[in-house]
N, C-alpha and C. Protein backbone atom coordinates (compact mmCIF):
# COMPACT_ATOMS: atom_id res chain seq x y z
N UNK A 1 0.84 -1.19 0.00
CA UNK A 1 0.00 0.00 0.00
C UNK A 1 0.88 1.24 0.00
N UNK A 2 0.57 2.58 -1.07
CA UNK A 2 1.65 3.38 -1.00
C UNK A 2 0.72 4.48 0.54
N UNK A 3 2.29 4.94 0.35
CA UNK A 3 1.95 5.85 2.10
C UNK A 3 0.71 6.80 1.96
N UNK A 4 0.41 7.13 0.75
CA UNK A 4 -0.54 7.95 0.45
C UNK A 4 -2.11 7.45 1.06
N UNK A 5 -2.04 6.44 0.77
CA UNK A 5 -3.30 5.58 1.12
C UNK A 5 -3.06 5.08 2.17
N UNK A 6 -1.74 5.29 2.87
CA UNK A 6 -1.90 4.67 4.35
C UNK A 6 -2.60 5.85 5.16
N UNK A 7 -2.17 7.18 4.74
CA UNK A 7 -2.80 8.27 5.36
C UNK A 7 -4.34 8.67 5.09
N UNK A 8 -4.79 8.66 4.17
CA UNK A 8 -6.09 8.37 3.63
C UNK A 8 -6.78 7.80 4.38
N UNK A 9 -6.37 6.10 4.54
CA UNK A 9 -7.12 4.91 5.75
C UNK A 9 -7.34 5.92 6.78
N UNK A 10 -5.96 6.44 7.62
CA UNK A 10 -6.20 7.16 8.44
C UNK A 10 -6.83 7.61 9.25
N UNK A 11 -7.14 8.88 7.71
CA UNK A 11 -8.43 9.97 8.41
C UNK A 11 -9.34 9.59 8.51
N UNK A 12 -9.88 8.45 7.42
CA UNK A 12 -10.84 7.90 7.32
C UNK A 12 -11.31 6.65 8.67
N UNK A 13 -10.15 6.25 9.55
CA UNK A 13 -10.65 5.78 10.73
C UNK A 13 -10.71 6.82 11.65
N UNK A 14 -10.00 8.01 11.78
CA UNK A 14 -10.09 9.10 12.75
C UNK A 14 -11.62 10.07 13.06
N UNK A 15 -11.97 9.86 11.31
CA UNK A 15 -13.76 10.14 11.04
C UNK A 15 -14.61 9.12 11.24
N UNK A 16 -14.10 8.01 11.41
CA UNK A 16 -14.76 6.73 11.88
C UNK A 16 -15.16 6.62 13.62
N UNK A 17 -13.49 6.69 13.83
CA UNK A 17 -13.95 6.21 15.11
C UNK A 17 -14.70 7.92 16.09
N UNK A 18 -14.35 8.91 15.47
CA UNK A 18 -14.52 9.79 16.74
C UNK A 18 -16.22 11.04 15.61
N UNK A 19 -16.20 10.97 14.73
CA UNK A 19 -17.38 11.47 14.50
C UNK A 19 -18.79 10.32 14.04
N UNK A 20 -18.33 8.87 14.14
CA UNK A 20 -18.86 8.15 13.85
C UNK A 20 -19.19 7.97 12.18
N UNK A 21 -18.48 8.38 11.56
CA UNK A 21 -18.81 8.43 10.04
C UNK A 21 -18.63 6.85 9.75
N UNK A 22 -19.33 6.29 8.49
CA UNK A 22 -19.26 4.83 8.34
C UNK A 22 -17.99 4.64 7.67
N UNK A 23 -17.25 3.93 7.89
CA UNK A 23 -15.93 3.93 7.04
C UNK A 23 -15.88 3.91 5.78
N UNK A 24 -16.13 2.88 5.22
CA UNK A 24 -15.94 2.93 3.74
C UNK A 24 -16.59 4.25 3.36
N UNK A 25 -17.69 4.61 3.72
CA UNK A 25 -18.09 5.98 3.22
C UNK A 25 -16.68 7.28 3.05
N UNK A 26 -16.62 7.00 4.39
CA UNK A 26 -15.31 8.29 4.80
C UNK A 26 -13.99 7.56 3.75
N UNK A 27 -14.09 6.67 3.40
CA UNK A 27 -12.65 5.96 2.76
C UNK A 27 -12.73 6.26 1.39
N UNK A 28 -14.24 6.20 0.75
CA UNK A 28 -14.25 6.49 -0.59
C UNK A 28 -14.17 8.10 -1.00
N UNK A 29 -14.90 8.85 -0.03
CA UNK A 29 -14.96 10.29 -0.36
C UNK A 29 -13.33 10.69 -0.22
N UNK A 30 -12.65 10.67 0.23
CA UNK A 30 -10.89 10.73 1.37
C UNK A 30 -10.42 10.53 -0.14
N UNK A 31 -10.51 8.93 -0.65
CA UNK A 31 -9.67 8.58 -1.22
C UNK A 31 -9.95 9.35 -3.24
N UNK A 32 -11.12 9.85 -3.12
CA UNK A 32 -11.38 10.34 -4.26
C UNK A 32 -10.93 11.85 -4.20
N UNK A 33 -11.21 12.52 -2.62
CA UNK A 33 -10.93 13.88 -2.98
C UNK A 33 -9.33 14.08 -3.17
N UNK A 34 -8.33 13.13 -2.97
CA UNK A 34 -6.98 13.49 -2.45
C UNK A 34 -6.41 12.51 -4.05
N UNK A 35 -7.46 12.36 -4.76
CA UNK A 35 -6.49 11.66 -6.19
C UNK A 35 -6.06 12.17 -7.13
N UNK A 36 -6.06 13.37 -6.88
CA UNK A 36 -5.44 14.24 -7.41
C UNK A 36 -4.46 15.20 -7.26
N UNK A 37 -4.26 14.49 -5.87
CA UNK A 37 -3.22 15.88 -5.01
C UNK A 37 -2.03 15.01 -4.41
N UNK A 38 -1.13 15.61 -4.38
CA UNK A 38 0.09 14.99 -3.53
C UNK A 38 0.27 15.69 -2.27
N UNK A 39 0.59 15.35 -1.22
CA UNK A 39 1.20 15.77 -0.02
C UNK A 39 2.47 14.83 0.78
N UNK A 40 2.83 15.66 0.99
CA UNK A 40 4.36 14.67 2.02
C UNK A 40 3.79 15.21 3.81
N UNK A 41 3.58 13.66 3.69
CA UNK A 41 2.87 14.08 5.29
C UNK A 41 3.91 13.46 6.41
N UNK A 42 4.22 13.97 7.46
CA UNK A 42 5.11 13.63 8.76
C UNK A 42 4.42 13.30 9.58
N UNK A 43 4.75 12.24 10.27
CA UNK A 43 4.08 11.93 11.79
C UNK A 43 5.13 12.37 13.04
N UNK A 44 4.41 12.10 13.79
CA UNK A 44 5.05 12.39 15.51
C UNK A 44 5.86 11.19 15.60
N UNK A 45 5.19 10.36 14.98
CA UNK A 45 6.40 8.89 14.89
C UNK A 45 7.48 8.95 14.48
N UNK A 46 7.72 9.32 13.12
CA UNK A 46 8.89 9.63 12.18
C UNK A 46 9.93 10.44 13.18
N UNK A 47 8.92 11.62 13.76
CA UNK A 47 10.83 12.02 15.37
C UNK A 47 10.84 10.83 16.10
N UNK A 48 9.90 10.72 16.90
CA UNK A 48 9.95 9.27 17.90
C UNK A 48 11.61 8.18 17.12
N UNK A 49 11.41 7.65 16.22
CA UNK A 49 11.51 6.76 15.88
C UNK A 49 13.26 7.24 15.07
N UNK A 50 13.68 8.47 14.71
CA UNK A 50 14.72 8.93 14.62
C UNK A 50 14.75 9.31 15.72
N UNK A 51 14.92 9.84 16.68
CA UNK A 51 15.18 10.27 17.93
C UNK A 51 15.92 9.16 18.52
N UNK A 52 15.09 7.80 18.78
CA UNK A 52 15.45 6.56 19.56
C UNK A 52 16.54 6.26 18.65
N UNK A 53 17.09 6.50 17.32
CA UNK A 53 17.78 5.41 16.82
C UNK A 53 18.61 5.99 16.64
N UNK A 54 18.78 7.05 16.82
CA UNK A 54 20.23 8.52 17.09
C UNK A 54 21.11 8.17 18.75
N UNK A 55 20.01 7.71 19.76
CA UNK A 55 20.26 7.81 20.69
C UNK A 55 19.88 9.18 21.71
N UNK A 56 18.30 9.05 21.32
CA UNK A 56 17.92 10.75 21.92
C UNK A 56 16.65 10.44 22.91
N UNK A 57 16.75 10.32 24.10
CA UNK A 57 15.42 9.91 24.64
C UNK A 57 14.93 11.13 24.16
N UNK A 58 13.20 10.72 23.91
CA UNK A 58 12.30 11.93 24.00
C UNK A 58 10.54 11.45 24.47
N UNK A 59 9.82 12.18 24.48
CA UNK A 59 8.62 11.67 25.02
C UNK A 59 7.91 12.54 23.75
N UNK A 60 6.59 11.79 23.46
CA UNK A 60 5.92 12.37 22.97
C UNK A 60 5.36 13.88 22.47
N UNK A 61 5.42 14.31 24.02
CA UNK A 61 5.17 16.10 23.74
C UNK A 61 6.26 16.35 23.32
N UNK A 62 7.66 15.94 23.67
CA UNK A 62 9.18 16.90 23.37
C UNK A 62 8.51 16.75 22.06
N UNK A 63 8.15 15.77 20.80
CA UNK A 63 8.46 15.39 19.82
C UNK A 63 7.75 16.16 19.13
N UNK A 64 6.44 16.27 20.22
CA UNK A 64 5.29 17.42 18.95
C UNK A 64 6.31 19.07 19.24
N UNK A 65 6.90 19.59 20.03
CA UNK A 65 7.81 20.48 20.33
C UNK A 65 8.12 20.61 19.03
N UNK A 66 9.22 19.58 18.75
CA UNK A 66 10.17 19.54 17.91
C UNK A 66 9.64 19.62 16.34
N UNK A 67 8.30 18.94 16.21
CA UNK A 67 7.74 18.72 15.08
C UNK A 67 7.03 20.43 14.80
N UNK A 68 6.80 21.12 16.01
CA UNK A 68 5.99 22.62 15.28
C UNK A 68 6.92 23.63 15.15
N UNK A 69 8.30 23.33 15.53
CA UNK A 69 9.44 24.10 15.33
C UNK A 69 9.94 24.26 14.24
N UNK A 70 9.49 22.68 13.68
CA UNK A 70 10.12 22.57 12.29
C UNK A 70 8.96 23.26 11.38
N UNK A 71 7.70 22.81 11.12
CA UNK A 71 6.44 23.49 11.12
C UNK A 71 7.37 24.66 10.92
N UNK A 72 7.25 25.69 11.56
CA UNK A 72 7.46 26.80 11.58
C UNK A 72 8.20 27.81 10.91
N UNK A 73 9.75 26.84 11.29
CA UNK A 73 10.92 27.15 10.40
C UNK A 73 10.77 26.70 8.77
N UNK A 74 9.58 25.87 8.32
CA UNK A 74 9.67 25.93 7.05
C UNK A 74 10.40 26.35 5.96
N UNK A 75 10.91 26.07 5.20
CA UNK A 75 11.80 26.48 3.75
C UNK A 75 10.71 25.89 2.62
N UNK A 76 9.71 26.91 2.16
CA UNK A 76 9.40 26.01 1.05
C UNK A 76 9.59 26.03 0.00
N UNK A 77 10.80 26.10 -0.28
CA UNK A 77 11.46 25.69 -1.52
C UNK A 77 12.14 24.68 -1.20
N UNK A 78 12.80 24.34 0.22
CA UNK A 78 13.73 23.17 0.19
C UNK A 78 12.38 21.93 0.94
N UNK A 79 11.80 22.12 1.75
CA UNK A 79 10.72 21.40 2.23
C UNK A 79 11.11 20.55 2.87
N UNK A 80 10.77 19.65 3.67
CA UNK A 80 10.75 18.47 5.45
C UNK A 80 11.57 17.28 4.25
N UNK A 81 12.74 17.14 4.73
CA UNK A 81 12.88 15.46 4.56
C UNK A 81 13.81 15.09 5.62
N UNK A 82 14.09 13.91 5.66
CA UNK A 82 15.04 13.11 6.79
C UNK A 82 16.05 14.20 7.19
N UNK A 83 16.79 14.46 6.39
CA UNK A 83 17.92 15.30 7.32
C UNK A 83 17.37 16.12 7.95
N UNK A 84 16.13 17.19 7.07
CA UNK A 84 15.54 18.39 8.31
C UNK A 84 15.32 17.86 9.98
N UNK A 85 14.45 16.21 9.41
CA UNK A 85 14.00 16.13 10.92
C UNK A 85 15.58 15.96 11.84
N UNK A 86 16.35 15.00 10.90
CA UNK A 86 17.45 14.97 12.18
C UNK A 86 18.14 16.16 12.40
N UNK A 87 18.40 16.87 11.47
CA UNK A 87 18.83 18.11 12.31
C UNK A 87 17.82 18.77 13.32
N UNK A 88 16.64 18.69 13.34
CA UNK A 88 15.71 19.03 14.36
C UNK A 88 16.09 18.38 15.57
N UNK A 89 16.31 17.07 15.46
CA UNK A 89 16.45 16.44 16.65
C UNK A 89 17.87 16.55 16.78
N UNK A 90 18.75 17.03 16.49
CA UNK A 90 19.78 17.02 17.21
C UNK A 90 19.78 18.59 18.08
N UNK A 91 19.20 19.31 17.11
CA UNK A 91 19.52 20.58 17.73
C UNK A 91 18.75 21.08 19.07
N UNK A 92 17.15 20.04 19.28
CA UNK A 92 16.41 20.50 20.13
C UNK A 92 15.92 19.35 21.17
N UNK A 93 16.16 17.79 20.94
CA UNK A 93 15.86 16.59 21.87
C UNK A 93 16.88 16.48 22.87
N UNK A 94 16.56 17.67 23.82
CA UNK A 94 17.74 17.84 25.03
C UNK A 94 16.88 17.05 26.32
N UNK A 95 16.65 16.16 26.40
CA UNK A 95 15.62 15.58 27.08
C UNK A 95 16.42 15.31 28.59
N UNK A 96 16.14 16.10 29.58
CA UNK A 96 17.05 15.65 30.83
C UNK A 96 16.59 14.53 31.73
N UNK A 97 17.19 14.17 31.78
CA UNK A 97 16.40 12.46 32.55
C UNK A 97 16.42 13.05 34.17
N UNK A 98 16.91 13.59 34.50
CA UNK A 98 16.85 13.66 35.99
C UNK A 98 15.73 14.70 36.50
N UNK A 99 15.72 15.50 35.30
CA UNK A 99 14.52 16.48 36.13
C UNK A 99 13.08 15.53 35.56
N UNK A 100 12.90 14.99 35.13
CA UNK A 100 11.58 14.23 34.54
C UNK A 100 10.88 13.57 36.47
N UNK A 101 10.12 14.02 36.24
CA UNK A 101 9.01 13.68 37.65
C UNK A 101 8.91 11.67 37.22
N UNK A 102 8.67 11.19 38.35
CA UNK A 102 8.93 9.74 38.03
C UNK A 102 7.49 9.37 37.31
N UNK A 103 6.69 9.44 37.69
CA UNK A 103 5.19 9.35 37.00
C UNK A 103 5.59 9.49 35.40
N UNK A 104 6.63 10.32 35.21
CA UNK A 104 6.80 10.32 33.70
C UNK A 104 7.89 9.82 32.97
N UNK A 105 8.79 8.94 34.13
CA UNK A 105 9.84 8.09 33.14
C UNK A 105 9.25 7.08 32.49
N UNK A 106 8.07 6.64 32.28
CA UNK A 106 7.20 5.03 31.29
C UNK A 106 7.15 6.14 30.58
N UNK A 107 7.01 7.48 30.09
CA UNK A 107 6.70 8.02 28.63
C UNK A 107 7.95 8.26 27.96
N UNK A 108 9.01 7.70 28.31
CA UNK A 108 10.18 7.86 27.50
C UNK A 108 10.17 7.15 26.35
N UNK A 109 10.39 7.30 25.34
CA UNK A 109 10.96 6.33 24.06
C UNK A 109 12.31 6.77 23.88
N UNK A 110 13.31 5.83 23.85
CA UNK A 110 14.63 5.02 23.83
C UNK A 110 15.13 3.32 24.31
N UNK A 111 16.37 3.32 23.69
CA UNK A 111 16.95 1.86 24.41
C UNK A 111 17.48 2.45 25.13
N UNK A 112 18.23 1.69 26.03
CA UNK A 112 18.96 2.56 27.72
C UNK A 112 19.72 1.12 27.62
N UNK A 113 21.02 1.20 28.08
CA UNK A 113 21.99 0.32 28.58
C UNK A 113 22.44 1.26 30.11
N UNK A 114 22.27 -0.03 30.60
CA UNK A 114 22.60 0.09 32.24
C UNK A 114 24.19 -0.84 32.76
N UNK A 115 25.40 -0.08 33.31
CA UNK A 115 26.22 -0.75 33.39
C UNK A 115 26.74 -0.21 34.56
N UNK A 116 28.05 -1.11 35.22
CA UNK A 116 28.82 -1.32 36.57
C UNK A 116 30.15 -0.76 36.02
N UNK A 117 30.92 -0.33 36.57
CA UNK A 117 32.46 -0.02 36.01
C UNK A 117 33.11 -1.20 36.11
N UNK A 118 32.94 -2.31 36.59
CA UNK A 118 33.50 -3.28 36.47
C UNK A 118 33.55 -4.71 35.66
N UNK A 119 31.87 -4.22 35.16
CA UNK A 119 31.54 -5.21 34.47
C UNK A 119 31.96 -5.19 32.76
N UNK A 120 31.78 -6.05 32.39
CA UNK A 120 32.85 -6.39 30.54
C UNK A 120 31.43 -5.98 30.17
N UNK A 121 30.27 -5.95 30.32
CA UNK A 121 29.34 -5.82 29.19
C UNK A 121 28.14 -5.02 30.31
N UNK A 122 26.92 -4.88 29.53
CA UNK A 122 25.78 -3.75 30.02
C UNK A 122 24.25 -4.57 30.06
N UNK A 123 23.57 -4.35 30.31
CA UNK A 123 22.09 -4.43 30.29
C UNK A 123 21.47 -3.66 29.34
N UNK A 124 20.58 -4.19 28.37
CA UNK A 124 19.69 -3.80 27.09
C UNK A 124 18.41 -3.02 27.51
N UNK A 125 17.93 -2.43 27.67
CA UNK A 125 16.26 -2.45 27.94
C UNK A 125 15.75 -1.92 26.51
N UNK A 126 14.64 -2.04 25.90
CA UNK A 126 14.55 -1.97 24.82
C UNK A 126 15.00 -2.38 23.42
N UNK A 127 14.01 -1.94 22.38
CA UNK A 127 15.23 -2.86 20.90
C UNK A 127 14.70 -1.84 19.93
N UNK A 128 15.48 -1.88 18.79
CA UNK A 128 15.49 -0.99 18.04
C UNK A 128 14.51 -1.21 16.89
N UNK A 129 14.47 -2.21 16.95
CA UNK A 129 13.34 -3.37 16.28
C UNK A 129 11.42 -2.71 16.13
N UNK A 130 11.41 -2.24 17.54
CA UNK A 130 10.24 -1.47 18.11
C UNK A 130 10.49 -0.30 18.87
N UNK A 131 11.13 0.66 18.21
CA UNK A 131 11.76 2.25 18.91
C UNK A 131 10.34 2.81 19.25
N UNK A 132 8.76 2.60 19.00
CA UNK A 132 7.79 3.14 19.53
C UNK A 132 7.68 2.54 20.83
N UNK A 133 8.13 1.65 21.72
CA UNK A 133 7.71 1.10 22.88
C UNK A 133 8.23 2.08 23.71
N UNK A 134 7.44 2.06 24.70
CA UNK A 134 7.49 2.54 26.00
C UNK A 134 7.38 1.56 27.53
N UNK A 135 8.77 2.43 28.37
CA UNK A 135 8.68 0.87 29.76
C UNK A 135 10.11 1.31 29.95
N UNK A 136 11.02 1.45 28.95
CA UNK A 136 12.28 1.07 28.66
C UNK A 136 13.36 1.77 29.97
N UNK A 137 12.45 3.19 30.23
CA UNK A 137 13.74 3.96 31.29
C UNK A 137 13.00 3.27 32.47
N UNK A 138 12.34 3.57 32.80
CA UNK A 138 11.54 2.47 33.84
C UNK A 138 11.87 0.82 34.28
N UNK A 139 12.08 0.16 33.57
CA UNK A 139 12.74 -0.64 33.41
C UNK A 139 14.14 -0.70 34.09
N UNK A 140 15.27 0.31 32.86
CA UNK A 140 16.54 0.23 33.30
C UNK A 140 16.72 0.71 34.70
N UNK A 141 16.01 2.03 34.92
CA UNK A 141 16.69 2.63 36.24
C UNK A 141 16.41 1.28 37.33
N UNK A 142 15.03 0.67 37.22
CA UNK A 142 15.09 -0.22 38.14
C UNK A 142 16.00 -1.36 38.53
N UNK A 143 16.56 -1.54 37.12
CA UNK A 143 18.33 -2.41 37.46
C UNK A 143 18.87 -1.80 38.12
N UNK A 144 19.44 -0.25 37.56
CA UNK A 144 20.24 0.31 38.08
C UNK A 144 19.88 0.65 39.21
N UNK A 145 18.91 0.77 40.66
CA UNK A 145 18.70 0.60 41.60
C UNK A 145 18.84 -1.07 42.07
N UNK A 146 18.80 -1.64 41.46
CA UNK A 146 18.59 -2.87 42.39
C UNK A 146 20.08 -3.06 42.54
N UNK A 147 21.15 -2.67 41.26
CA UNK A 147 22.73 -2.81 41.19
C UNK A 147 23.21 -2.01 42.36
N UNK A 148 23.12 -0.88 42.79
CA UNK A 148 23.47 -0.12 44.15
C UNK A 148 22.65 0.03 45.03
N UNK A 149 21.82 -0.82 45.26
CA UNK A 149 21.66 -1.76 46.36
C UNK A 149 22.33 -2.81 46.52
N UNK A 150 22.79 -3.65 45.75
CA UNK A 150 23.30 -5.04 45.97
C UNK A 150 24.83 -4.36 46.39
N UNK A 151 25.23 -3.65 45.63
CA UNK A 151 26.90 -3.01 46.58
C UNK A 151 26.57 -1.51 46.34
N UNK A 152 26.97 -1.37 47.63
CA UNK A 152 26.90 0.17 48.12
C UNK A 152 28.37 0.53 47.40
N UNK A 153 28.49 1.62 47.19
CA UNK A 153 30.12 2.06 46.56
C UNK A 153 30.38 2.14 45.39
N UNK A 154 29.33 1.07 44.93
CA UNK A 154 30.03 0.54 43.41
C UNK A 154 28.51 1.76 42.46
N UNK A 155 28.93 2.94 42.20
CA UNK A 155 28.50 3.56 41.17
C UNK A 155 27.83 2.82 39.52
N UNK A 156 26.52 2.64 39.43
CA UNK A 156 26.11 2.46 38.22
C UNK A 156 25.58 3.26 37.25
N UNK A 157 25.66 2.73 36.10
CA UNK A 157 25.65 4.11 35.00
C UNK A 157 24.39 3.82 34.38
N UNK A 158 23.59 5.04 33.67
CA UNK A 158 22.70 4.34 32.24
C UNK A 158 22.55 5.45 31.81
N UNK A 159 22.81 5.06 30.47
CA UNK A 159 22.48 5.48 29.19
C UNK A 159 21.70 5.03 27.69
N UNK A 160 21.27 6.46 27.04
CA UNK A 160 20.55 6.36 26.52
C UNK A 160 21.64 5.82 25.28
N UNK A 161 21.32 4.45 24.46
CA UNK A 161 21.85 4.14 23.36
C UNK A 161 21.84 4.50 21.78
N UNK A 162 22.65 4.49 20.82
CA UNK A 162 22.43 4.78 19.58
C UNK A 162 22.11 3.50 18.89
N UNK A 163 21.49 3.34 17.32
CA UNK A 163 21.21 2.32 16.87
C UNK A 163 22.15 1.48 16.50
N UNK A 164 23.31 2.57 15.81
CA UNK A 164 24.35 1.77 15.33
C UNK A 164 25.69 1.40 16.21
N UNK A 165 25.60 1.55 18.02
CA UNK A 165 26.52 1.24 18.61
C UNK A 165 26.57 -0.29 18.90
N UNK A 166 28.26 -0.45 18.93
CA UNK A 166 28.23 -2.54 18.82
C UNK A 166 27.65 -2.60 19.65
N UNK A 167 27.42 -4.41 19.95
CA UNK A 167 26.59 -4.47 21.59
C UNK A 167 27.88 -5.56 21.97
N UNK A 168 28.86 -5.62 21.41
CA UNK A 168 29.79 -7.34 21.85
C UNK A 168 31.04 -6.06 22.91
N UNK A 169 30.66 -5.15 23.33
CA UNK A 169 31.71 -4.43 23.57
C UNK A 169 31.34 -4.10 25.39
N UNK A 170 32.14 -3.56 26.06
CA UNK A 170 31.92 -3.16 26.91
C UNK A 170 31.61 -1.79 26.89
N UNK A 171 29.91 -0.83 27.72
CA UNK A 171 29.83 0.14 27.50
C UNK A 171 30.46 1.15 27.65
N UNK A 172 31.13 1.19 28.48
CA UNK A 172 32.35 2.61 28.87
C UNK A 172 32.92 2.27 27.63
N UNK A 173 33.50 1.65 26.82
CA UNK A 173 34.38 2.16 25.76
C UNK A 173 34.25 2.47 24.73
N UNK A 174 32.78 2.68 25.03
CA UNK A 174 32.13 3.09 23.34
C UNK A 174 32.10 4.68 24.03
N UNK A 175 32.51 4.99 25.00
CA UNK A 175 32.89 6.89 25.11
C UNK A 175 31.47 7.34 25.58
N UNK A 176 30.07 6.49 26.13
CA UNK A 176 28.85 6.94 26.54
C UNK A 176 28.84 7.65 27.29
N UNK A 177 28.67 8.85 27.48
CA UNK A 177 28.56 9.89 28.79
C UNK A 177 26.77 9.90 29.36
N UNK A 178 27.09 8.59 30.24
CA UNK A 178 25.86 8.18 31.03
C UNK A 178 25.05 9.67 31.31
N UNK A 179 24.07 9.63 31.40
CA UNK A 179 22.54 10.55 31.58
C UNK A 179 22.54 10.71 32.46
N UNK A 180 22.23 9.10 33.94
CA UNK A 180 22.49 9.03 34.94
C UNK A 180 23.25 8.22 35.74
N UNK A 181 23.83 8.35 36.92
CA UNK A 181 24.41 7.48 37.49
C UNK A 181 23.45 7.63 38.84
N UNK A 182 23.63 6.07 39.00
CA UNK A 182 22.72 5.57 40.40
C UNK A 182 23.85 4.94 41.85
N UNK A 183 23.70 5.30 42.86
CA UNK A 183 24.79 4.71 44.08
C UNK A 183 24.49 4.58 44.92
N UNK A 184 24.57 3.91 46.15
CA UNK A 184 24.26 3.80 47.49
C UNK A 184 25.53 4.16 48.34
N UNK A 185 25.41 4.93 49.37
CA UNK A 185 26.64 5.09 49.97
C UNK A 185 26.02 4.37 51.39
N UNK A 186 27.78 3.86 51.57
CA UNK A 186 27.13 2.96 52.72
C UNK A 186 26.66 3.56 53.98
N UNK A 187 25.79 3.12 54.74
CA UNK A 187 24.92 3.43 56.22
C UNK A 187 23.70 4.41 55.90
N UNK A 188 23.39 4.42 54.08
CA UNK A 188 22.16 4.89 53.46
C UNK A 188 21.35 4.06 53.18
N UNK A 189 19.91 4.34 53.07
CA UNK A 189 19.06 3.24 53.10
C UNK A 189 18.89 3.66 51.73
N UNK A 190 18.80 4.55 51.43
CA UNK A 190 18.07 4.68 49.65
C UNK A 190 19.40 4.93 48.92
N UNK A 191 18.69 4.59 47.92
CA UNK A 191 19.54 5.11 46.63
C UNK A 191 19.91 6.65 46.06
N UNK A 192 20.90 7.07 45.45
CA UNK A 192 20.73 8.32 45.16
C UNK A 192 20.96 8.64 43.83
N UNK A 193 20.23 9.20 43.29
CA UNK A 193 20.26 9.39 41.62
C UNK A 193 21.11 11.15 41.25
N UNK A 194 22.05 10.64 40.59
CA UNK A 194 22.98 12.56 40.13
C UNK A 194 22.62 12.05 38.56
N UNK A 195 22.92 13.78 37.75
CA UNK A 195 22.96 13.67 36.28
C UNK A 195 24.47 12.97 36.01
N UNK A 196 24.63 12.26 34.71
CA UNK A 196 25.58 11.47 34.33
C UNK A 196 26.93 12.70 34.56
N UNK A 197 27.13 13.74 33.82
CA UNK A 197 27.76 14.82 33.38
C UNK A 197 28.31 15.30 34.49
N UNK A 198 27.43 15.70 35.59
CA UNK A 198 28.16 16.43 36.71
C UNK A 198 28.54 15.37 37.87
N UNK A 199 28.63 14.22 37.59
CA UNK A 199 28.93 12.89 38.85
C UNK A 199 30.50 12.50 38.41
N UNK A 200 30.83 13.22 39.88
CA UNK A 200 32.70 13.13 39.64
C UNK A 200 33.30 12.34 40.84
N UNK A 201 32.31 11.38 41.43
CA UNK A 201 32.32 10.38 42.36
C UNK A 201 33.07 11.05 43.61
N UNK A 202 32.73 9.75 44.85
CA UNK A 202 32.17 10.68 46.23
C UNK A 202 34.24 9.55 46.83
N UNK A 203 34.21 10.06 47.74
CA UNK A 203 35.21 9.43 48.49
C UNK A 203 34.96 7.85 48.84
N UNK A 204 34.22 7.33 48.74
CA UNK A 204 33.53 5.78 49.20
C UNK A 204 33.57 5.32 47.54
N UNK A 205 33.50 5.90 46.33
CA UNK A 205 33.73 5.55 45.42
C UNK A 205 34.63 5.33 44.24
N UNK A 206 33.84 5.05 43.34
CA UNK A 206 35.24 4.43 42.34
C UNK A 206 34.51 5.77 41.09
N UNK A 207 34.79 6.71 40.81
CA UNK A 207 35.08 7.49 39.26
C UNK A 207 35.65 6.44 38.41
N UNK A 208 35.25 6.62 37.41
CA UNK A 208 35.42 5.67 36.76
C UNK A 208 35.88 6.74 34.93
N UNK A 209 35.73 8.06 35.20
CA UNK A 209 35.83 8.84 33.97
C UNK A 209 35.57 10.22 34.21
């Protein structure tokens, strides 16, 4: 099916399901008035889905952000294709993981690798396979809490991953400048979460970079 008619279906279930229009009705009128016209249409997915595979957490709203910016900035003579959006997302998916209220780490979309400074390899959460899922930071941080709990001292990292980074490698040496790091210092009962960037490790710990 070309994309044209995937968007078409669309509207035609969007007039289905929420004004109650009968489908095929809404499918034949849709698909007759637009056979004559071309449009290049973008979804909220298309950032989602470059975002995750750059290595950019973002949530939904960042993405509509990002999508009316571009909107905006229009060139129409040069017009939206792949590079516009990734330069969109590089220049504006500054997504800070630490100020995000916890109620809203399940709306993240990314993979996240969670790792130990000691360990040869990392923890996956997510796949690139399905960059629309959501769970993934939720998920990792909860390793990375259960990891500094199990040893106090020992600093754990996570980060947000790119599509094309190896996975047979150990994560520190692919140069990841973790988002966050998670630790327990000993004779603390909780855990304590710093941003990746400004964690230059405590005297009970190991820096690791």
């Amino acid at each position: 099916m070309a994309q044209s008619q995937v968007f078409v279906r669309e509207m035609a279930c969007a007039l289905h399901n929420q004004l109650g229009t009968p489908l095929d009705g809404a499918l034949a009128v849709l698909s007759d008035y637009w056979r004559d016209k071309v449009a290049d249409v973008w979804s909220l997915n298309d950032f989602i889905v470059l975002a995750v595979e750059k290595g950019h957490p973002i949530t939904r709203e960042l993405a509509l952000r990002i999508a009316r910016r571009v909107q905006d900035d229009l060139d129409p003579e040069l017009g939206i294709t792949w590079l516009t959006l990734q330069a969109a997302i590089e220049e504006n998916c500054k997504l800070v993981l630490l100020d995000l209220p916890a109620e809203q780490r399940a709306l993240v979309y990314g993979v996240f690798a969670v790792w130990r400074a000691k360990d040869q390899s990392g923890y996956v959460f997510g796949s690139f396979d399905d960059p629309e899922q959501l769970g993934n930071l939720t998920k990792a941080l909860e390793q990375a809490e259960a990891f500094a709990l199990q040893e106090p001292g020992e600093p754990v990292f996570l980060a947000c991953v790119e599509m094309h980074a190896p996975t047979n490698v150990p994560p520190e040496s692919l140069g990841l400048e973790p988002s966050l790091v998670v630790y327990k210092e000993s004779g603390q009962d909780r855990v304590t979460i710093e941003a990746g960037r400004f964690f230059t490790g405590r005297e009970s710990l190991q820096a690791v970079y």
